[in-house]
Protein backbone atom coordinates (compact mmCIF):
# COMPACT_ATOMS: atom_id res chain seq x y z
CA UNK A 1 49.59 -38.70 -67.59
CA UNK A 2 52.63 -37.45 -66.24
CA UNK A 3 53.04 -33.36 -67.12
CA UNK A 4 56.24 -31.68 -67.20
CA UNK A 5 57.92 -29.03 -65.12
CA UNK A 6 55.51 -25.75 -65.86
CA UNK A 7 59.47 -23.94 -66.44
CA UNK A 8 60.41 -26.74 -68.87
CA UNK A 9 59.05 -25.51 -72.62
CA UNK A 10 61.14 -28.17 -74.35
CA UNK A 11 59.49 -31.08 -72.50
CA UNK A 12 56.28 -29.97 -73.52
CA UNK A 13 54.68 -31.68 -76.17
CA UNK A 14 54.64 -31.30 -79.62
CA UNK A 15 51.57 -33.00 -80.28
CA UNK A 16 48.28 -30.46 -79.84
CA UNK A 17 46.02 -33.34 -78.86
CA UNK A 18 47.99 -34.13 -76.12
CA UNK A 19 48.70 -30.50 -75.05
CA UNK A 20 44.41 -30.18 -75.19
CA UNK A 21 44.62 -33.30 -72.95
CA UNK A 22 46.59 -31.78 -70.25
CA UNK A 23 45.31 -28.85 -70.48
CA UNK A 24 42.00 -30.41 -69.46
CA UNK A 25 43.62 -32.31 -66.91
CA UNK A 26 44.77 -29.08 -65.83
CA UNK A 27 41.25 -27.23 -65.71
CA UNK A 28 39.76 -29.80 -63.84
CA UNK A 29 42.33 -29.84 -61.07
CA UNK A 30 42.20 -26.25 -60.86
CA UNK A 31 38.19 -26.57 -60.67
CA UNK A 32 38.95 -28.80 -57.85
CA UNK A 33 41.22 -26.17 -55.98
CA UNK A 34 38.42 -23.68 -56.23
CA UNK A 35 36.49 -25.95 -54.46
CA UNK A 36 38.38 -26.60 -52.04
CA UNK A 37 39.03 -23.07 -51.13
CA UNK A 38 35.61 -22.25 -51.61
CA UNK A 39 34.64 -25.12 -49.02
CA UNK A 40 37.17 -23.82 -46.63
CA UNK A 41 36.37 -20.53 -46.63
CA UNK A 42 32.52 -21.26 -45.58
CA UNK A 43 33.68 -23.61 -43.17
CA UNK A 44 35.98 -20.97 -41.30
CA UNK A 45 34.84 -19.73 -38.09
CA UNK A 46 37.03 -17.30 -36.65
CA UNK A 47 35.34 -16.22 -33.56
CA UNK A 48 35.52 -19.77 -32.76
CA UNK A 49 38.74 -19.69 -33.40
CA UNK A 50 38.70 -22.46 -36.73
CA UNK A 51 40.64 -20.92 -39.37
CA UNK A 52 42.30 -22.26 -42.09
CA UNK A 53 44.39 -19.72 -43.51
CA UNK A 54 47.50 -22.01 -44.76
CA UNK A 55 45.17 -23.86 -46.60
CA UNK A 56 43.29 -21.41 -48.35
CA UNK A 57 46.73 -20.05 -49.30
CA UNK A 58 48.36 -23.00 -50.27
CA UNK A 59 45.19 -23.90 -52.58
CA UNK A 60 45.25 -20.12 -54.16
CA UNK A 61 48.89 -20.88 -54.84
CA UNK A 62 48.04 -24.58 -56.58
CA UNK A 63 45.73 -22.93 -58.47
CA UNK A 64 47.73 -20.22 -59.73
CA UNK A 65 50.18 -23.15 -60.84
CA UNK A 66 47.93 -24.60 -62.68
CA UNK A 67 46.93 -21.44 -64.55
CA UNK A 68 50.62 -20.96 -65.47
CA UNK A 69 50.91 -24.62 -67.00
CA UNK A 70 47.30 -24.10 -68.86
CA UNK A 71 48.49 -21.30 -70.23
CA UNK A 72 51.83 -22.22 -71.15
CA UNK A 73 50.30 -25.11 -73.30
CA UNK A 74 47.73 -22.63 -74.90
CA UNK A 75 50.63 -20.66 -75.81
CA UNK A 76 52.73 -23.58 -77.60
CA UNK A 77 49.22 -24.93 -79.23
CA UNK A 78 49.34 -21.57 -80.82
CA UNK A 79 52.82 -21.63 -81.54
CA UNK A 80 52.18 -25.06 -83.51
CA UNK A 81 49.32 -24.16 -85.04
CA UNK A 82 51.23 -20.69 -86.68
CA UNK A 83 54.04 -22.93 -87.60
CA UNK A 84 51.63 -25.63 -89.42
CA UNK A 85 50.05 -22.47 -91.17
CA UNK A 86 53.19 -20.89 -92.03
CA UNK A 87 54.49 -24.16 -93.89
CA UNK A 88 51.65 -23.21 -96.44
């Protein structure tokens, strides 16, 4: 499943299945970047000089992403869900 630009509100779905379905998508990458800064963090060793700094950061930033786009589909899930309720 392809997901749209996090910026892009009109090329997210309409459909609140689909939104739940990337949004899991979403958690477990961002489960996955936890890991992996997790993992790099034990493995540094900076008095041996074994750091990995740009990694950690560029995972942190990932992971922010993906926080964004979670909670940008949250947001229009609620959206459709007020507008389905406000048709009654």
């Amino acid at each position: 499943m392809t997901l749209p630009s996090p910026l892009d509100d009109a090329s997210l779905p309409n459909s609140i299945p689909e939104l739940e379905a990337q949004m899991a998508l979403l958690e477990e990458e961002r489960r996955a970047c936890e890991a992996t800064v997790r993992r790099l963090c034990e493995t540094e060793r900076p008095d041996e000089g074994i750091c990995f700094a740009q990694e950690i950061h560029q995972a942190r930033q990932r992971k922010l992403q993906l926080e964004v786009q979670r909670e940008l589909r949250r947001v229009r899930i609620n959206r459709l869900r007020l507008d389905a309720n406000s048709m009654f």
